[in-house]
C-alpha atoms as a PDB file:
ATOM      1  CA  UNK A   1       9.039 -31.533 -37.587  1.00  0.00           C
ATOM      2  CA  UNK A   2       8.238 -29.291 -34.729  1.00  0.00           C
ATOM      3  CA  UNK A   3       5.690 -26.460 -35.262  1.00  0.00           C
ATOM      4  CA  UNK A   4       6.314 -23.305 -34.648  1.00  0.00           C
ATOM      5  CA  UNK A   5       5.512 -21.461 -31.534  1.00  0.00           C
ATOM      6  CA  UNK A   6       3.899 -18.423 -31.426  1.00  0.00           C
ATOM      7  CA  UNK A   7       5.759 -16.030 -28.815  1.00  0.00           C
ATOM      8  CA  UNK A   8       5.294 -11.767 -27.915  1.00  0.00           C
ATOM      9  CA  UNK A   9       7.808  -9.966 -26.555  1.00  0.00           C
ATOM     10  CA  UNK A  10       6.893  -6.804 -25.221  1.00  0.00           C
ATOM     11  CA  UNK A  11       8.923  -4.014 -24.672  1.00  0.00           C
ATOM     12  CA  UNK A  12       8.065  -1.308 -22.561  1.00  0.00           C
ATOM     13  CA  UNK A  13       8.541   2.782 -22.295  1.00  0.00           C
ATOM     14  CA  UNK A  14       8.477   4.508 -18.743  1.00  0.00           C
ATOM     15  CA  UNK A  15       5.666   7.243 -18.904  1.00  0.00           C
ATOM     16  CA  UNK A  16       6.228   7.851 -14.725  1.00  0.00           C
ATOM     17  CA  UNK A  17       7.521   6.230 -11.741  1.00  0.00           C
ATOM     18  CA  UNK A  18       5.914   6.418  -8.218  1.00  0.00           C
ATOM     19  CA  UNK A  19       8.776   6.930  -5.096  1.00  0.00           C
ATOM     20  CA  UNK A  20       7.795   7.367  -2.180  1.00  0.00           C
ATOM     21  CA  UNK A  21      11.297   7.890  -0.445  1.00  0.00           C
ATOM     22  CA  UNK A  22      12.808   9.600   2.632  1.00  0.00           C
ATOM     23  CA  UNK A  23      10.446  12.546   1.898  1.00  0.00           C
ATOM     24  CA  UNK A  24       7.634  10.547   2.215  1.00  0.00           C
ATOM     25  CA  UNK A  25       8.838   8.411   5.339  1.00  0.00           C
ATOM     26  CA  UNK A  26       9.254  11.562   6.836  1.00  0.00           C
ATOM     27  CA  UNK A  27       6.227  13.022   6.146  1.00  0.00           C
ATOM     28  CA  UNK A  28       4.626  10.014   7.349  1.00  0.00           C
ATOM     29  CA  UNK A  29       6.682   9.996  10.767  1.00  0.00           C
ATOM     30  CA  UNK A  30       5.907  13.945  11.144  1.00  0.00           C
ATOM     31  CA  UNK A  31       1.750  12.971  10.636  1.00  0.00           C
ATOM     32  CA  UNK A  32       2.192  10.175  13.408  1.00  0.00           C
ATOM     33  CA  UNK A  33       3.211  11.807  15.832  1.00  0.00           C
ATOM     34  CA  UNK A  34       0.967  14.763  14.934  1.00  0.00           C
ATOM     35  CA  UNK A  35      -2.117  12.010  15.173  1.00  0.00           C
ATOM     36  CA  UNK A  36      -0.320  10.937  18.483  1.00  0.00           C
ATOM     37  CA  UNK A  37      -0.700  14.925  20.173  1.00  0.00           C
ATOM     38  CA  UNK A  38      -4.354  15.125  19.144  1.00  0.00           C
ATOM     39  CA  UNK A  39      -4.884  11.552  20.227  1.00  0.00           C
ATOM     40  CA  UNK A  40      -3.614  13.191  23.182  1.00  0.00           C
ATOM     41  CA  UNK A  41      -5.181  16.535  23.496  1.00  0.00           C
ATOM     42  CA  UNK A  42      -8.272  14.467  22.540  1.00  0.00           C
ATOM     43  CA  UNK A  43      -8.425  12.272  25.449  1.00  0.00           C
ATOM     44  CA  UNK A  44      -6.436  14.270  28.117  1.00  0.00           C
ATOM     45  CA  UNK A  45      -3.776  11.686  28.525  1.00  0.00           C
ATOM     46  CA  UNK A  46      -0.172  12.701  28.364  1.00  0.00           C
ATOM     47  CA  UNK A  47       1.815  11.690  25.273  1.00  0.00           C
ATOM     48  CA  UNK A  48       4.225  10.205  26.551  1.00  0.00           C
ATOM     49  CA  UNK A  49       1.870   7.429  27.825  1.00  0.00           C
ATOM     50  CA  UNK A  50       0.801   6.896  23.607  1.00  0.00           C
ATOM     51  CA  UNK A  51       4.067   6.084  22.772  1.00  0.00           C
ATOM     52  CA  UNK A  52       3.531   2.646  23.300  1.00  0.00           C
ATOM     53  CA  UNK A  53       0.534   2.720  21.154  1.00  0.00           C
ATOM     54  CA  UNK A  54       2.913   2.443  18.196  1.00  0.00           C
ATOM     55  CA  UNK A  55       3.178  -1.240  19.146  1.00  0.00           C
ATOM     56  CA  UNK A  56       0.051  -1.491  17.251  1.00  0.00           C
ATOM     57  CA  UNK A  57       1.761  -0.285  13.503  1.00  0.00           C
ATOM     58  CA  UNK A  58       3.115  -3.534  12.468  1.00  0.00           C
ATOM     59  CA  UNK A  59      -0.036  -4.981  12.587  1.00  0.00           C
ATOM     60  CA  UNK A  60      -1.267  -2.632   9.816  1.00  0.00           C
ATOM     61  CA  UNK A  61       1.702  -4.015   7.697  1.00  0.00           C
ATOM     62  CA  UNK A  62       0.621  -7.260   8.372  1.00  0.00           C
ATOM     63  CA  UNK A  63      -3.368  -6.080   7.751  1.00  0.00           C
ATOM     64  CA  UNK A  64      -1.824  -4.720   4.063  1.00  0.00           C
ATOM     65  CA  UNK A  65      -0.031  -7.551   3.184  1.00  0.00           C
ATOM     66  CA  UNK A  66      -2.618 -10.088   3.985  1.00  0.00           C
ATOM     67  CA  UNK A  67      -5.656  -8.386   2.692  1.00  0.00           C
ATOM     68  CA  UNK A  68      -3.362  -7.867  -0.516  1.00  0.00           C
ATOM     69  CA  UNK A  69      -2.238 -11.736  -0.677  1.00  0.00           C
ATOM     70  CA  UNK A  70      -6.427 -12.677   0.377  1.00  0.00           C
ATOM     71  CA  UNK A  71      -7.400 -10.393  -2.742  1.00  0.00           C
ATOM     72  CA  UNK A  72      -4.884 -11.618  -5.328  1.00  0.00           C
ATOM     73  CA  UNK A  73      -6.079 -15.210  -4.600  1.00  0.00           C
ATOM     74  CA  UNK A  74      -9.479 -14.637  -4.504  1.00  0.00           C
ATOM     75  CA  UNK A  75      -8.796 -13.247  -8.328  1.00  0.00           C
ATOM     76  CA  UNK A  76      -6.637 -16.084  -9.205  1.00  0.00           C
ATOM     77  CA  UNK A  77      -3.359 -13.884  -9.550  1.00  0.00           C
ATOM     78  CA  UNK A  78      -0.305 -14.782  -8.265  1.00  0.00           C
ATOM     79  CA  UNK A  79       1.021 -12.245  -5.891  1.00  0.00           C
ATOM     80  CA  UNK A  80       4.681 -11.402  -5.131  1.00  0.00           C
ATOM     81  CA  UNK A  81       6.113 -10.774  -2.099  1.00  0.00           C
ATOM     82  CA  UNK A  82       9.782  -9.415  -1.655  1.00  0.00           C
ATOM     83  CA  UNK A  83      12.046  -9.101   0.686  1.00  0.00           C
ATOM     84  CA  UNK A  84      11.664  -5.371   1.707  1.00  0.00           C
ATOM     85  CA  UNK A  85       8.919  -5.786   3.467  1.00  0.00           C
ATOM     86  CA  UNK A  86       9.115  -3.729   6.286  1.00  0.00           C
ATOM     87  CA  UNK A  87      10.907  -1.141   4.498  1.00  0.00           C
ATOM     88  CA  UNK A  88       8.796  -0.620   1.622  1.00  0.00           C
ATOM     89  CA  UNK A  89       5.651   2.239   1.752  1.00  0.00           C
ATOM     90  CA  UNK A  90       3.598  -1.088  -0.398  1.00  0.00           C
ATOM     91  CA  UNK A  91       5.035  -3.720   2.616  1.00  0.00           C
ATOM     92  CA  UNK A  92       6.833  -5.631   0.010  1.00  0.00           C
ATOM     93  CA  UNK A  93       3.494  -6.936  -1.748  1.00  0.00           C
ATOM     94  CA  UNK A  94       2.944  -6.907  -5.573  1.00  0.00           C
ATOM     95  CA  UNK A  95       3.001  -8.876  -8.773  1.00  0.00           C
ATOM     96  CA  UNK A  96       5.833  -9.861 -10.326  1.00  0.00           C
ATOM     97  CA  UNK A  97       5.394  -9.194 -13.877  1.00  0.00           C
ATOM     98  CA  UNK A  98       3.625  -5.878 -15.267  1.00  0.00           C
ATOM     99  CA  UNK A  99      -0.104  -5.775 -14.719  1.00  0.00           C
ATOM    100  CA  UNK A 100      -3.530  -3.636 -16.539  1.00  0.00           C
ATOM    101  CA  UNK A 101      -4.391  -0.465 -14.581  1.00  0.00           C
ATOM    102  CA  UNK A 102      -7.572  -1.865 -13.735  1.00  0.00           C
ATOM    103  CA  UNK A 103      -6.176  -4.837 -12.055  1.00  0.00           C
ATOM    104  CA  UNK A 104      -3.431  -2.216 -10.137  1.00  0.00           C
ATOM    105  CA  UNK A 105      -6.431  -0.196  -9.471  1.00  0.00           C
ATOM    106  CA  UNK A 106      -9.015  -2.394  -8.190  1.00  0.00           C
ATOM    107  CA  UNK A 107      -6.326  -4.012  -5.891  1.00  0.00           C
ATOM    108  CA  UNK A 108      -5.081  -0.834  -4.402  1.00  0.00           C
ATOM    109  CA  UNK A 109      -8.810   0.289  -3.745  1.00  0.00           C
ATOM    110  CA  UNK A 110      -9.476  -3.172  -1.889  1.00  0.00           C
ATOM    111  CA  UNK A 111      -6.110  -3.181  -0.076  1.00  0.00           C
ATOM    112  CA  UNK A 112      -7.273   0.288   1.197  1.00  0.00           C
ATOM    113  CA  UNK A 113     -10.974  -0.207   1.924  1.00  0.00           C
ATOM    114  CA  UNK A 114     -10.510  -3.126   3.589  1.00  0.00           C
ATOM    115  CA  UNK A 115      -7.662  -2.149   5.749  1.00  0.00           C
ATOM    116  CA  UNK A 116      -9.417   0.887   6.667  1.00  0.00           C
ATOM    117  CA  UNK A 117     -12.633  -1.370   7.208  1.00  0.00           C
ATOM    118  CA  UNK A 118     -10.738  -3.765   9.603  1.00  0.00           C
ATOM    119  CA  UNK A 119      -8.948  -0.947  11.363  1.00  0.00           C
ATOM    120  CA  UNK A 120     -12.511   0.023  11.806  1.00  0.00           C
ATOM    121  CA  UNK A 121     -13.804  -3.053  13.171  1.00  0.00           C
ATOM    122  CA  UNK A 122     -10.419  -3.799  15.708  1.00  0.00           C
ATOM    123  CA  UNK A 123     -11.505  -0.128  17.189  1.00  0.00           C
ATOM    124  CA  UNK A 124     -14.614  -1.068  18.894  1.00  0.00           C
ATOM    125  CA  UNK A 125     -12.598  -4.180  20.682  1.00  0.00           C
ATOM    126  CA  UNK A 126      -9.176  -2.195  21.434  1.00  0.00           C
ATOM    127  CA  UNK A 127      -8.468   0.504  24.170  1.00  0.00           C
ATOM    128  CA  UNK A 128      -9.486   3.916  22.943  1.00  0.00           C
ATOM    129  CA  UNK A 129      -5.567   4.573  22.872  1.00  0.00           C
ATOM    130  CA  UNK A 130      -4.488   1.571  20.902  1.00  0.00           C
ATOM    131  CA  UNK A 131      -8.212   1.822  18.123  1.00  0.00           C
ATOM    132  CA  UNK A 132      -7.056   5.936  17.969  1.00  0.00           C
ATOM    133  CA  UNK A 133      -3.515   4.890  16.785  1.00  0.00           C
ATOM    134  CA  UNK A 134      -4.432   2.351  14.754  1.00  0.00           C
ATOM    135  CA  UNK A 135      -6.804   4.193  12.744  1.00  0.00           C
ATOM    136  CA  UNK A 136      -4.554   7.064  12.083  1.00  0.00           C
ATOM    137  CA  UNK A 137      -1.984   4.871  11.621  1.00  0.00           C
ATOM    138  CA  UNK A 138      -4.085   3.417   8.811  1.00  0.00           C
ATOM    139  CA  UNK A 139      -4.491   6.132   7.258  1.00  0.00           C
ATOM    140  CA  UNK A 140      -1.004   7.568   7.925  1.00  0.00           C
ATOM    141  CA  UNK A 141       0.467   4.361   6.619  1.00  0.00           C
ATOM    142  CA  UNK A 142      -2.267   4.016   3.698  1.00  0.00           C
ATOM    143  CA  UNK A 143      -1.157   7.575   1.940  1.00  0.00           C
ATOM    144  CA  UNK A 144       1.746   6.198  -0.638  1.00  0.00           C
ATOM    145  CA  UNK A 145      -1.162   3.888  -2.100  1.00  0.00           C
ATOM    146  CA  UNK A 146      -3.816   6.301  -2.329  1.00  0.00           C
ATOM    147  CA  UNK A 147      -1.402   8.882  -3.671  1.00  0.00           C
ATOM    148  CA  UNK A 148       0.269   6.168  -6.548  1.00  0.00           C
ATOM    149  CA  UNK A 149      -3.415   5.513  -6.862  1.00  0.00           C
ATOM    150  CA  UNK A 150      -4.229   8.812  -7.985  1.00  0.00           C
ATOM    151  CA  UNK A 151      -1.631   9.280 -10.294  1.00  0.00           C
ATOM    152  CA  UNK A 152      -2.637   6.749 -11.937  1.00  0.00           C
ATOM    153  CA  UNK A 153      -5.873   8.142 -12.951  1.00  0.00           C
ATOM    154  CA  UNK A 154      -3.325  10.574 -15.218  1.00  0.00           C
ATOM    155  CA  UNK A 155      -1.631   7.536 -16.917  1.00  0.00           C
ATOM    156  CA  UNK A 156      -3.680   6.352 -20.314  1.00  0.00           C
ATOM    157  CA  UNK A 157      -5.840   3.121 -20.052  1.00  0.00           C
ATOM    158  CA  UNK A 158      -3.940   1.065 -21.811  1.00  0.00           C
ATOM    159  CA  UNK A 159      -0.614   1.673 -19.512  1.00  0.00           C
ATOM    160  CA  UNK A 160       0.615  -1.344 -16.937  1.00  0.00           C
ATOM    161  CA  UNK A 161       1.970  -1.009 -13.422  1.00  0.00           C
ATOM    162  CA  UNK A 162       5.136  -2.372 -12.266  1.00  0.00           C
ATOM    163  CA  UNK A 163       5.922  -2.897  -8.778  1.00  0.00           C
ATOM    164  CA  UNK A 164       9.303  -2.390  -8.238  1.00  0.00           C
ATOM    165  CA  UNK A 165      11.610  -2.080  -5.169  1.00  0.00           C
ATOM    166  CA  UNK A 166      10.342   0.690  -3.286  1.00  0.00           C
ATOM    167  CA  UNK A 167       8.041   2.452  -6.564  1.00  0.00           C
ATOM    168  CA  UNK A 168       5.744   1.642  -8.380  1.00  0.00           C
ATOM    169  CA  UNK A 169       6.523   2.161 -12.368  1.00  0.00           C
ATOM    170  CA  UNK A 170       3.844   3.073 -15.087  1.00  0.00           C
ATOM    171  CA  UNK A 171       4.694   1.613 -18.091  1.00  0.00           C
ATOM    172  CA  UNK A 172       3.489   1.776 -21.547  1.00  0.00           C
ATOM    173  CA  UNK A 173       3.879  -1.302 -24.062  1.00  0.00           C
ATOM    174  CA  UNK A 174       4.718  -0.599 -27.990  1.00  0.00           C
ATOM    175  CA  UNK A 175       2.881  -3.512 -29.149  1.00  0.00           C
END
């Protein structure tokens, strides 16, 4: 005879949901190229010449997604990584099933501390150009994290985080 097994299903309720859409890409092109003027009023060089500083953005994807994947191992979590990634404002990293707000939250604060940190560091070795693009790139790039970061802080402690395809969704279990 075969003993039972003990099993939970959770369902959950959508309290908000995080999208950081064509506004947001736009607003993020629009602050780029406004970091890309004062880079250039800053060091008297004409913009077109910092155009081809923006070589230097992917790497910041790259800097989010493997400081992301480094952190979720470190913690023994298994990380997801899907398909949008070069589309999506989180550069297709996440969990795939719901996780704790803490969890969400201390990942999100790494991802952007040490991003920022690295950024940081790569400056001193880079031309002033390419180190002035990448840090406001970093930040540029960093803002639908630390915004979905802070709205978390109005979501109740015992809510999860979902990271969906292009959002991230706060949910709330009912048991």
């Amino acid at each position: 005879m075969k003993a039972p097994t003990s099993q939970t299903i959770y369902s959950y309720k959508l309290l908000y949901r995080f999208r950081w859409g064509l506004a947001g890409a736009l607003l993020q092109w629009l602050l780029m190229g406004l970091s890309l003027l004062l880079s250039s009023r800053l060091l008297h060089v004409p913009t077109a010449r910092l155009i081809v500083t923006l070589a230097i953005v992917p790497a910041i994807a790259v800097c989010h997604l493997i400081v992301f994947r480094l952190y979720a191992r470190l913690r023994q979590q298994k990380p997801q990584t899907t398909a949008d990634m070069l589309v999506s404002p989180w550069w297709g990293s996440g969990y795939r099933l719901p996780v704790t707000l803490t969890v969400y939250r201390r990942g999100e604060c790494t991802v952007l501390l040490g991003c920022l940190l690295l950024a940081a560091a790569a400056y001193v070795w880079l031309p002033v150009e390419y180190g002035l693009t990448l840090l406001g790139g970093t930040l540029v790039l960093s803002l639908p994290r630390l915004l979905a970061l802070l709205v978390s802080f109005r979501q109740p402690k015992s809510s999860r985080v979902k990271y969906e395809n292009r959002s991230i969704a706060f949910l709330l279990t009912d048991g």
